[in-house]
Protein backbone atom coordinates (compact mmCIF):
# COMPACT_ATOMS: atom_id res chain seq x y z
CA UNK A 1 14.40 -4.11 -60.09
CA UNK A 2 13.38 -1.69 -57.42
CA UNK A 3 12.48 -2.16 -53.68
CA UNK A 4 10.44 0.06 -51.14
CA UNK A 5 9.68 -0.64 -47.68
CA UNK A 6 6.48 1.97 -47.49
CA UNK A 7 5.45 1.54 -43.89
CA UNK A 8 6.20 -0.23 -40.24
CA UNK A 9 3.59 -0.46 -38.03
CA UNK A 10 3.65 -2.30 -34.29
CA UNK A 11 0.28 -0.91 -32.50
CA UNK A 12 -2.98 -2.51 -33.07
CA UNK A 13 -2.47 -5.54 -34.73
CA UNK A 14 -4.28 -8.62 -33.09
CA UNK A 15 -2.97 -12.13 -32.04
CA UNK A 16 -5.77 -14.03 -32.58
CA UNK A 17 -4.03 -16.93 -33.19
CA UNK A 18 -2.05 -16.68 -29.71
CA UNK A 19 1.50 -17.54 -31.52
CA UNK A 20 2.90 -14.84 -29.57
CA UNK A 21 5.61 -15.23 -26.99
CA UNK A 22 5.94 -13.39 -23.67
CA UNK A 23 6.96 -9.81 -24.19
CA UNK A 24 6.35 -9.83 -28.01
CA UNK A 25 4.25 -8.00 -30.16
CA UNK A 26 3.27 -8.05 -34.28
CA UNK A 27 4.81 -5.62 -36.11
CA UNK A 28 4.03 -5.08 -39.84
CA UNK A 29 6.29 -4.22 -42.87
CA UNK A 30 4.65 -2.85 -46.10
CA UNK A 31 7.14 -3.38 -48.90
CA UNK A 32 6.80 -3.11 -52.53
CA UNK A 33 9.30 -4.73 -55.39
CA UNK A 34 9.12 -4.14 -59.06
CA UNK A 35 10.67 -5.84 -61.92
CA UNK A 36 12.37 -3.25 -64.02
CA UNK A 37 14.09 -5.68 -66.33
CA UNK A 38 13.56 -8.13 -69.08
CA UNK A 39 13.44 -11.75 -66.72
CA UNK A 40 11.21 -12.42 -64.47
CA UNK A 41 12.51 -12.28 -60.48
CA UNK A 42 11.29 -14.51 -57.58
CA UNK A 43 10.50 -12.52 -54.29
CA UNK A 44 10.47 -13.91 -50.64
CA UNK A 45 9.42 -12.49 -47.90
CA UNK A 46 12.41 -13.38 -46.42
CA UNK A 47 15.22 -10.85 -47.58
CA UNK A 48 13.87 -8.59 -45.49
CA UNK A 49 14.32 -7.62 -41.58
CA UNK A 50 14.04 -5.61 -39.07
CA UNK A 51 17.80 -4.04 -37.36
CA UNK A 52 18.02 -2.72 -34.21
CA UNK A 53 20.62 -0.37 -32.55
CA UNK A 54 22.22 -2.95 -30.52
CA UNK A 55 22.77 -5.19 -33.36
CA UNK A 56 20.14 -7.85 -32.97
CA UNK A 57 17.68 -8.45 -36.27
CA UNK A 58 14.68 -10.33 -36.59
CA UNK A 59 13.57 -11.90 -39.79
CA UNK A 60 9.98 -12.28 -40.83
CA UNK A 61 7.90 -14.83 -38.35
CA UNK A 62 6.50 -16.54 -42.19
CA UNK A 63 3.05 -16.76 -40.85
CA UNK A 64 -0.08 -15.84 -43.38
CA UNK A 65 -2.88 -16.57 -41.15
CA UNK A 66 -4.66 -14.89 -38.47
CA UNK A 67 -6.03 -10.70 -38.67
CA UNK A 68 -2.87 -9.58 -39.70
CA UNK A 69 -3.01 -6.86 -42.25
CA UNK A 70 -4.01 -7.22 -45.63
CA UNK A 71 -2.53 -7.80 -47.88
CA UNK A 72 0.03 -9.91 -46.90
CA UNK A 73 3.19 -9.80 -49.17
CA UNK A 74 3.77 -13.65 -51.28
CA UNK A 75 6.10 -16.28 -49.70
CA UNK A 76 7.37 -16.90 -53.07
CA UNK A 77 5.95 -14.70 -56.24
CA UNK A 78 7.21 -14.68 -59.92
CA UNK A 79 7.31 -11.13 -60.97
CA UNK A 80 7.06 -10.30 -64.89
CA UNK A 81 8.84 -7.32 -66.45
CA UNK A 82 7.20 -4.59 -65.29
CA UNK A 83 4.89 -6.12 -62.98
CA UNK A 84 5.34 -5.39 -59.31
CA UNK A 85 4.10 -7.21 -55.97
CA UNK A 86 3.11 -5.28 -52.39
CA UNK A 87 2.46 -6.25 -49.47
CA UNK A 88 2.97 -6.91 -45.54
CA UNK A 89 5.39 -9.04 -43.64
CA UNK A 90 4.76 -10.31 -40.16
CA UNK A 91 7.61 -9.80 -38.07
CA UNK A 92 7.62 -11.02 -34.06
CA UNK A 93 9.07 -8.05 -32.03
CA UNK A 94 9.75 -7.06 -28.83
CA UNK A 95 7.55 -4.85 -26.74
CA UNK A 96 10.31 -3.08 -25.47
CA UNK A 97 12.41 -0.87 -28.05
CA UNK A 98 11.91 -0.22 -31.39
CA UNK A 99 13.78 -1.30 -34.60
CA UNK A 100 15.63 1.63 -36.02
CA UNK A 101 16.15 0.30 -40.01
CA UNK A 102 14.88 -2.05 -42.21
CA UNK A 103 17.20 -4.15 -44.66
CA UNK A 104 16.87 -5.70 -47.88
CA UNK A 105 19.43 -8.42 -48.53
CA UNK A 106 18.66 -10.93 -51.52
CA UNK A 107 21.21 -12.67 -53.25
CA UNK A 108 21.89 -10.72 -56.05
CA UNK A 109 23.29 -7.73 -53.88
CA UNK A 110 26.63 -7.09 -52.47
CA UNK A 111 25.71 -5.33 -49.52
CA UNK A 112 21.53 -4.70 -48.20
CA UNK A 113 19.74 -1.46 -48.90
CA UNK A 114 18.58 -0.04 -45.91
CA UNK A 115 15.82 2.41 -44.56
CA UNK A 116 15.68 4.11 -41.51
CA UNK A 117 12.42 3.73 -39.22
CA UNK A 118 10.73 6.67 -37.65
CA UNK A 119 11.19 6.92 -33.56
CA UNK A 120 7.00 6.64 -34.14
């Protein structure tokens, strides 16, 4: 299998639904995950988060509603060989700082694959 996290994004996006706290924000992960092998894989939005330099992570908020960008990656897909799924994860984030990598942590891995974030 392969995994991508394509773009983050934390200007612009609308809380209609007002499920924000105080001092928070949406932020947006575009990810994509292909099956490269012979069984089909399950994918979650949550194997994925957001690291920061002073330790603290945030996993995905799990909401699908609202004007959060389109399209919004499956709370639980099965992926065929050779298929893939995209898509963008809601995270809750602070106005203040910025995360500085994304990780990828399912099950089947030892240790997460990471990806740095731009400053932006």
């Amino acid at each position: 299998m392969s995994a991508t996290a394509l773009t983050y994004r934390d200007e612009g996006i609308k809380d209609s639904l007002s499920l924000l706290n105080t001092g928070q924000k949406w932020a947006t992960l575009e990810v994509k995950v292909c099956n490269k092998g012979s069984k089909p894989i399950e994918t979650t939005p949550f194997v994925w988060s957001l690291a920061y330099p002073d330790g603290a992570r945030v996993e995905p908020a799990g909401t699908t509603a609202g004007d959060l960008p389109q399209p919004l990656y499956p709370m639980n897909a099965k992926v065929g060989s050779g298929d893939c799924v995209r898509g963008n994860i809601a995270f809750q984030v602070s106005k203040e700082g910025r995360p500085e990598r994304v990780l990828y942590s399912p099950g089947m891995l030892d240790e997460p694959v990471e990806w740095q974030i731009s400053k932006g």
